[in-house]
N, C-alpha and C. Protein backbone atom coordinates (compact mmCIF):
# COMPACT_ATOMS: atom_id res chain seq x y z
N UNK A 1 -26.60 216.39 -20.36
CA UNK A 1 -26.74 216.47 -21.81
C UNK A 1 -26.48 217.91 -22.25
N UNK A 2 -25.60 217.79 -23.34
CA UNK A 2 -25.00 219.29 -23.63
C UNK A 2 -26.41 220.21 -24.33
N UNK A 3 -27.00 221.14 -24.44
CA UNK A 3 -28.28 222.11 -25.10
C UNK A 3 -27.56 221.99 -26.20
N UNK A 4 -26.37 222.67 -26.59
CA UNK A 4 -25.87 222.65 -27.81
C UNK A 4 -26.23 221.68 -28.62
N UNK A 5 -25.91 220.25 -28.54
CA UNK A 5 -26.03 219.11 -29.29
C UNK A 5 -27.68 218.92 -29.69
N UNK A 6 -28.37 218.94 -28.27
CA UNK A 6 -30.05 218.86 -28.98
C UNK A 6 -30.26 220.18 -29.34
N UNK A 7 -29.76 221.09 -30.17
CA UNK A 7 -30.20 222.08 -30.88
C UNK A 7 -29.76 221.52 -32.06
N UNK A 8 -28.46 221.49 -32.16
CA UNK A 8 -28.10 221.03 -33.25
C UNK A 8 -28.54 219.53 -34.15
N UNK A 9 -28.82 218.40 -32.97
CA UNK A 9 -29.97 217.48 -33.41
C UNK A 9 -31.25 217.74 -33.92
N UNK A 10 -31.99 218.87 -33.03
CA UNK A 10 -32.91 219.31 -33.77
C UNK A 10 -32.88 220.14 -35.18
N UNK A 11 -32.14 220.87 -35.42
CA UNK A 11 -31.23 221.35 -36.82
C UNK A 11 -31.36 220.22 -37.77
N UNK A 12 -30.64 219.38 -37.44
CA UNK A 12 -30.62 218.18 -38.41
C UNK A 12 -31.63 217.32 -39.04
N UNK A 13 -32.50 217.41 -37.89
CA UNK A 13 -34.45 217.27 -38.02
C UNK A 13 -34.85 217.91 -38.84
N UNK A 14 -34.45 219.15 -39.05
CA UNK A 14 -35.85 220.52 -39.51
C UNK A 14 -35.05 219.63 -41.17
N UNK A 15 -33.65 219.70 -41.30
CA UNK A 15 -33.00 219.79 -42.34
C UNK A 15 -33.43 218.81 -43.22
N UNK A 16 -33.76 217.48 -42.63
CA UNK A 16 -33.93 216.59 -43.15
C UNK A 16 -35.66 216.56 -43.64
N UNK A 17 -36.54 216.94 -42.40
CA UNK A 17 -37.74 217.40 -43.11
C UNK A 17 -37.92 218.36 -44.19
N UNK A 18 -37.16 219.46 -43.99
CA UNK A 18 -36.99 220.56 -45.20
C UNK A 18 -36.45 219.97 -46.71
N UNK A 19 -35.58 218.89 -46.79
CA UNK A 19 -34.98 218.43 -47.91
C UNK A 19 -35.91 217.59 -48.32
N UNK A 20 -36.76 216.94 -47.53
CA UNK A 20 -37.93 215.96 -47.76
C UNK A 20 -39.26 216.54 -48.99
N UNK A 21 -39.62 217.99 -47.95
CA UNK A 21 -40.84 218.46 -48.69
C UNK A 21 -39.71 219.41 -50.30
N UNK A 22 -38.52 219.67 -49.97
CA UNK A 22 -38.01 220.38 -51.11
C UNK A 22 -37.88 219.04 -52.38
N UNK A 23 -37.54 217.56 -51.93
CA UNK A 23 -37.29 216.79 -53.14
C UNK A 23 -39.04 216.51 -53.63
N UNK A 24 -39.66 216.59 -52.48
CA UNK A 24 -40.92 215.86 -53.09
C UNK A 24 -41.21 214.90 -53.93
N UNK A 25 -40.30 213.17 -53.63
CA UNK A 25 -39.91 212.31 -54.48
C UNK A 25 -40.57 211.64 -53.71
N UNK A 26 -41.48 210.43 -54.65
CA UNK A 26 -42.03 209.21 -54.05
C UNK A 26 -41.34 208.07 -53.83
N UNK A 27 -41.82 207.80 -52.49
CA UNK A 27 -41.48 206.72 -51.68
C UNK A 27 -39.95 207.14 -51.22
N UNK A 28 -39.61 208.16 -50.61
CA UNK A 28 -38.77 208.64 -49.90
C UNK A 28 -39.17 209.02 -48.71
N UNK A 29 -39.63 208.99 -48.26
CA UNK A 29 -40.62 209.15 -46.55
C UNK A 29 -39.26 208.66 -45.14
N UNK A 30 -39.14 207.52 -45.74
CA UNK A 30 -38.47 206.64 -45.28
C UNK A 30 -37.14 206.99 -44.92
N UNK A 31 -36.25 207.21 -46.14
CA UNK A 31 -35.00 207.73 -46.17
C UNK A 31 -34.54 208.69 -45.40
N UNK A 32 -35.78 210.13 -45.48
CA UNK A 32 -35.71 210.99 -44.99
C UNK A 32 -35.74 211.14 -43.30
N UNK A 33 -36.06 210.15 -42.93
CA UNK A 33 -36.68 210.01 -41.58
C UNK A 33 -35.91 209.40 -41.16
N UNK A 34 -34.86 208.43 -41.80
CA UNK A 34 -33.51 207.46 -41.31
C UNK A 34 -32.57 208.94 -41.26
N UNK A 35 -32.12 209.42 -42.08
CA UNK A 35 -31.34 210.30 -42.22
C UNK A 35 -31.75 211.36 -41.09
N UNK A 36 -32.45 212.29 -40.96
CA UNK A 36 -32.56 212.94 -40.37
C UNK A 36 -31.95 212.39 -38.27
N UNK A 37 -32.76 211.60 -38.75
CA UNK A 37 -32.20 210.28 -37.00
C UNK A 37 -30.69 210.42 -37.02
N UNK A 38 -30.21 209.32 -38.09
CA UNK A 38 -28.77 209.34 -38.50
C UNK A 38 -28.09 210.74 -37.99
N UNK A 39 -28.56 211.55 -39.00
CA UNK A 39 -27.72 212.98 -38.34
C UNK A 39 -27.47 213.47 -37.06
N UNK A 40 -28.50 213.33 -36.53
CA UNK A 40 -28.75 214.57 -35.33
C UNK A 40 -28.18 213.01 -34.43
N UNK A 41 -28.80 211.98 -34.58
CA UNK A 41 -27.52 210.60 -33.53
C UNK A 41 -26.10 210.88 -33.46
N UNK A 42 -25.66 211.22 -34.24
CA UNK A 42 -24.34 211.20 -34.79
C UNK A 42 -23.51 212.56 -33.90
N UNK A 43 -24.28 213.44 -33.21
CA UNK A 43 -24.01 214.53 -32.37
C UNK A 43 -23.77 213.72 -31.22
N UNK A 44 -24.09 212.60 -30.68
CA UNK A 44 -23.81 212.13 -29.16
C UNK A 44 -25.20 212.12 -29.03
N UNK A 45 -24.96 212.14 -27.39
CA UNK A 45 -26.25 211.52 -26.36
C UNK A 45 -27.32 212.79 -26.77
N UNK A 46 -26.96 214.34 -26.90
CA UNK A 46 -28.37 214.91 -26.90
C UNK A 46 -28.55 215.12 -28.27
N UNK A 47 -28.34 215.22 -29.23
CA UNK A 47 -28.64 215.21 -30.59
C UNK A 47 -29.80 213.71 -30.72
N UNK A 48 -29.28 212.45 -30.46
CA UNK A 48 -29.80 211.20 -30.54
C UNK A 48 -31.29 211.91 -29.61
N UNK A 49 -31.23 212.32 -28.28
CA UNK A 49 -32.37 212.83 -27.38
C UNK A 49 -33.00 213.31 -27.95
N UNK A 50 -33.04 214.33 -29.02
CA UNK A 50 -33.66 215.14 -29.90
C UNK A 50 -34.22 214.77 -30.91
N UNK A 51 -33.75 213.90 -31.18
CA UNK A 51 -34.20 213.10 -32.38
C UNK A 51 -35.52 212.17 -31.69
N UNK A 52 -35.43 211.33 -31.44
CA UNK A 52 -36.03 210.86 -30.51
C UNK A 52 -37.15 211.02 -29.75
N UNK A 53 -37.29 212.37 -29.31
CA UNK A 53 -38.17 213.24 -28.92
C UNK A 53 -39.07 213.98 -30.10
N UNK A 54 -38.36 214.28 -31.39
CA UNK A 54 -39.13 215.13 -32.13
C UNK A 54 -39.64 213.95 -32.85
N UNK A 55 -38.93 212.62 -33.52
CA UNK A 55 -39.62 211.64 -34.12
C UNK A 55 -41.35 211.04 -33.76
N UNK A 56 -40.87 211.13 -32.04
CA UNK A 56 -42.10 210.18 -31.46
C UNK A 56 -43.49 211.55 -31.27
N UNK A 57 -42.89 213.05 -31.09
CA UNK A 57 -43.72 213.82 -31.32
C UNK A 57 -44.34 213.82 -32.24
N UNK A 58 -43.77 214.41 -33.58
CA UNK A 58 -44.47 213.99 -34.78
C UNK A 58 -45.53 212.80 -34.67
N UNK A 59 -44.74 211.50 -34.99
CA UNK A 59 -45.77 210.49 -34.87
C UNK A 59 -47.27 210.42 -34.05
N UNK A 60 -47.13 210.54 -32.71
CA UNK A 60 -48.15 210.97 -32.16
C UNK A 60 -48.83 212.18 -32.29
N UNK A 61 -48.20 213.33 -32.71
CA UNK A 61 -49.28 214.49 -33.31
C UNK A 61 -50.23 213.97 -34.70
N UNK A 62 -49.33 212.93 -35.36
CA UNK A 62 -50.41 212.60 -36.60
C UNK A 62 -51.25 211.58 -35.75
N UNK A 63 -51.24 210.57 -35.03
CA UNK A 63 -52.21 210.24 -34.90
C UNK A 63 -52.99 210.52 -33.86
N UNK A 64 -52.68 211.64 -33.36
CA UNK A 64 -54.15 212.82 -32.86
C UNK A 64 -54.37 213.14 -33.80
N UNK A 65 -54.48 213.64 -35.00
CA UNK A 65 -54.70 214.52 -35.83
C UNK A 65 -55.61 213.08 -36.62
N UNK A 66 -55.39 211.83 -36.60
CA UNK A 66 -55.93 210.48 -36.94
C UNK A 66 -57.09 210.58 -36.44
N UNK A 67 -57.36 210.63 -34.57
CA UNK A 67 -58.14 210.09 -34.22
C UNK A 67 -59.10 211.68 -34.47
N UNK A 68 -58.91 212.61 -34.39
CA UNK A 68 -59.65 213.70 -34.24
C UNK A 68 -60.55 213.96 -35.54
N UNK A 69 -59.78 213.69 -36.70
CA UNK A 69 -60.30 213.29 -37.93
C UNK A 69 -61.00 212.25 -38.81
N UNK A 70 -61.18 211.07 -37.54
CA UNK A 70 -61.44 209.79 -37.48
C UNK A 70 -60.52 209.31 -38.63
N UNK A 71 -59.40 209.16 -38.86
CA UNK A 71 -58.60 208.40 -39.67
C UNK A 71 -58.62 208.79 -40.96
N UNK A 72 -58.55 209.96 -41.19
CA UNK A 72 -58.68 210.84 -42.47
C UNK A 72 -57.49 211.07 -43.07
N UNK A 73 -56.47 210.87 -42.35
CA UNK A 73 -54.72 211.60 -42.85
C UNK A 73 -54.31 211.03 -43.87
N UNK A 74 -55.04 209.59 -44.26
CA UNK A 74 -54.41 209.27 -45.34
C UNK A 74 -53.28 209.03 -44.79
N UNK A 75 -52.76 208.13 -43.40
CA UNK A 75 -51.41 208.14 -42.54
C UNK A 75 -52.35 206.82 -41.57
N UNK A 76 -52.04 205.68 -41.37
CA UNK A 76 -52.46 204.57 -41.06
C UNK A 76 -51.28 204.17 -39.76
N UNK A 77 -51.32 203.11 -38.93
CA UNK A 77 -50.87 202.87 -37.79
C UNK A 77 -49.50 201.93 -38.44
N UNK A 78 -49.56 201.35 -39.69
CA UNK A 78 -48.66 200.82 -39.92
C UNK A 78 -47.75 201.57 -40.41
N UNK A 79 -47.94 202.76 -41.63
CA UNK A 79 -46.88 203.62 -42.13
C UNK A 79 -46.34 204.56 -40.34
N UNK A 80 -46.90 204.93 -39.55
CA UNK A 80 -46.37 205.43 -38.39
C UNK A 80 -45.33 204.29 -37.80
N UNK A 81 -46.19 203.05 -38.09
CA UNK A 81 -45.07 201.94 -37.23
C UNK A 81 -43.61 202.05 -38.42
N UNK A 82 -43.81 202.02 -39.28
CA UNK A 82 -42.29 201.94 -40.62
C UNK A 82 -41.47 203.24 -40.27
N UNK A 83 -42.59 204.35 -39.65
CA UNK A 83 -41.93 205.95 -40.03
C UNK A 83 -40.22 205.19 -38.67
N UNK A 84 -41.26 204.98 -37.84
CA UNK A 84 -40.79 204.69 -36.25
C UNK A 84 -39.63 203.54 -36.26
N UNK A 85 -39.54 202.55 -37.40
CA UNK A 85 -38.43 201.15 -37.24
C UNK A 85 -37.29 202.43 -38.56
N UNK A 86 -37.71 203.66 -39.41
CA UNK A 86 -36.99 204.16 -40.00
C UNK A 86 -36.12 204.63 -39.13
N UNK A 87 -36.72 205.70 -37.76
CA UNK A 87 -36.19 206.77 -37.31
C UNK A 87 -35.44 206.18 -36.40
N UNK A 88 -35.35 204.97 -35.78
CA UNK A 88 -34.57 203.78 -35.02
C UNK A 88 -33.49 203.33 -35.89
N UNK A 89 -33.68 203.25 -37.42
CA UNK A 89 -32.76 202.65 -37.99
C UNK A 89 -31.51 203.58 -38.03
N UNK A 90 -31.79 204.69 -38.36
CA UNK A 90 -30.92 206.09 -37.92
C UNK A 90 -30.35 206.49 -36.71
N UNK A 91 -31.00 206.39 -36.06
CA UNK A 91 -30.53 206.54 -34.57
C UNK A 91 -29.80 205.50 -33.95
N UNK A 92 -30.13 204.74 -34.84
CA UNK A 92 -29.22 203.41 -34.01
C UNK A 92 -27.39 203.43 -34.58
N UNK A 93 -27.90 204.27 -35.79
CA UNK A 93 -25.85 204.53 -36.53
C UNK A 93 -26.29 204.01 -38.07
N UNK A 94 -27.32 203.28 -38.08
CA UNK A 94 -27.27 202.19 -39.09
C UNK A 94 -27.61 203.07 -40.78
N UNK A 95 -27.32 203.23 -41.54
CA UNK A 95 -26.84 203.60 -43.25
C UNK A 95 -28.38 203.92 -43.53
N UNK A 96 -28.77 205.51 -43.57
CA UNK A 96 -29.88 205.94 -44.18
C UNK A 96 -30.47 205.17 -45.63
N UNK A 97 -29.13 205.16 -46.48
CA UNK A 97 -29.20 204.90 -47.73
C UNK A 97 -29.86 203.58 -47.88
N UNK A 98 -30.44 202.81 -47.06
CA UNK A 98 -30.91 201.47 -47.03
C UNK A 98 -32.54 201.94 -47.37
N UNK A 99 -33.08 203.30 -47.01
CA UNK A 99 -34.45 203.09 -47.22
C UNK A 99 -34.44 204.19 -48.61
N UNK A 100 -33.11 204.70 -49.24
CA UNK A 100 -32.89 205.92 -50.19
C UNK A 100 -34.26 205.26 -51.26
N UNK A 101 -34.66 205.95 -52.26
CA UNK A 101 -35.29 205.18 -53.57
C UNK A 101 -34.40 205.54 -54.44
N UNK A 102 -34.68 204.49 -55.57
CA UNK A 102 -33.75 204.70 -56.82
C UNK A 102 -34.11 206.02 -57.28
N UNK A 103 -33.46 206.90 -57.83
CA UNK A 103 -33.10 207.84 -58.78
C UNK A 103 -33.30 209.58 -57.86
N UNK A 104 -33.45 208.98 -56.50
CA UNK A 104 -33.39 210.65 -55.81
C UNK A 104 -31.87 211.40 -56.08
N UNK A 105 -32.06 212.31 -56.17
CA UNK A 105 -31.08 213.05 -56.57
C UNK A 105 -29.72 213.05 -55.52
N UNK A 106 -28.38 212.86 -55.78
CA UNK A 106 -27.85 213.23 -55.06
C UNK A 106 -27.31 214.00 -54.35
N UNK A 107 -28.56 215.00 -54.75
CA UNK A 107 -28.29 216.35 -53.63
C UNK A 107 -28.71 216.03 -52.14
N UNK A 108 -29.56 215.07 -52.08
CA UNK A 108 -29.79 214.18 -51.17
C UNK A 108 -29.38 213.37 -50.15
């Protein structure tokens, strides 16, 4: 697996989280988390690795951060299960724009 590509997968991660907290639009969680997959997949085998790796990190850092807080995050086992069929839907090739919400900007 080329380093280059999972850097640049990871790049595509930060980018897509960074555009996430910059739109701060509801019920975009989703989109953002297809897309970001989408991107860094779209590099080949280590970009997709990267993705992959930082998705399921995340997820499981919130729910340590769940159980340590006894379920305080306001972040439940089912929105982790949606974050997780998002970041698959991306990684798999398949059209971010399926989880987009109406009226996010198309800077997006």
């Amino acid at each position: 697996m080329s380093h280059f590509l999972s850097l640049s997968g990871a790049q595509d991660m930060w980018r897509a989280y960074s555009d996430m907290r910059e739109a701060n639009y509801k019920n975009s969680d989703k989109y953002f988390h297809a897309r970001g997959n989408y991107d860094a997949a779209q590099r080949g085998p280590g970009g997709t690795w990267a993705a992959e790796v930082i998705s399921d990190a995340r997820e499981n850092f919130q729910r340590g951060i769940d159980f340590v807080l006894g379920g305080n995050s306001g972040r439940g086992a089912k929105d982790s299960e949606a974050d997780q069929k998002a970041n698959k839907w991306g990684r798999d090739g398949k059209d971010p724009n399926h989880f987009r919400p109406k009226g996010l900007p198309n800077k997006y």
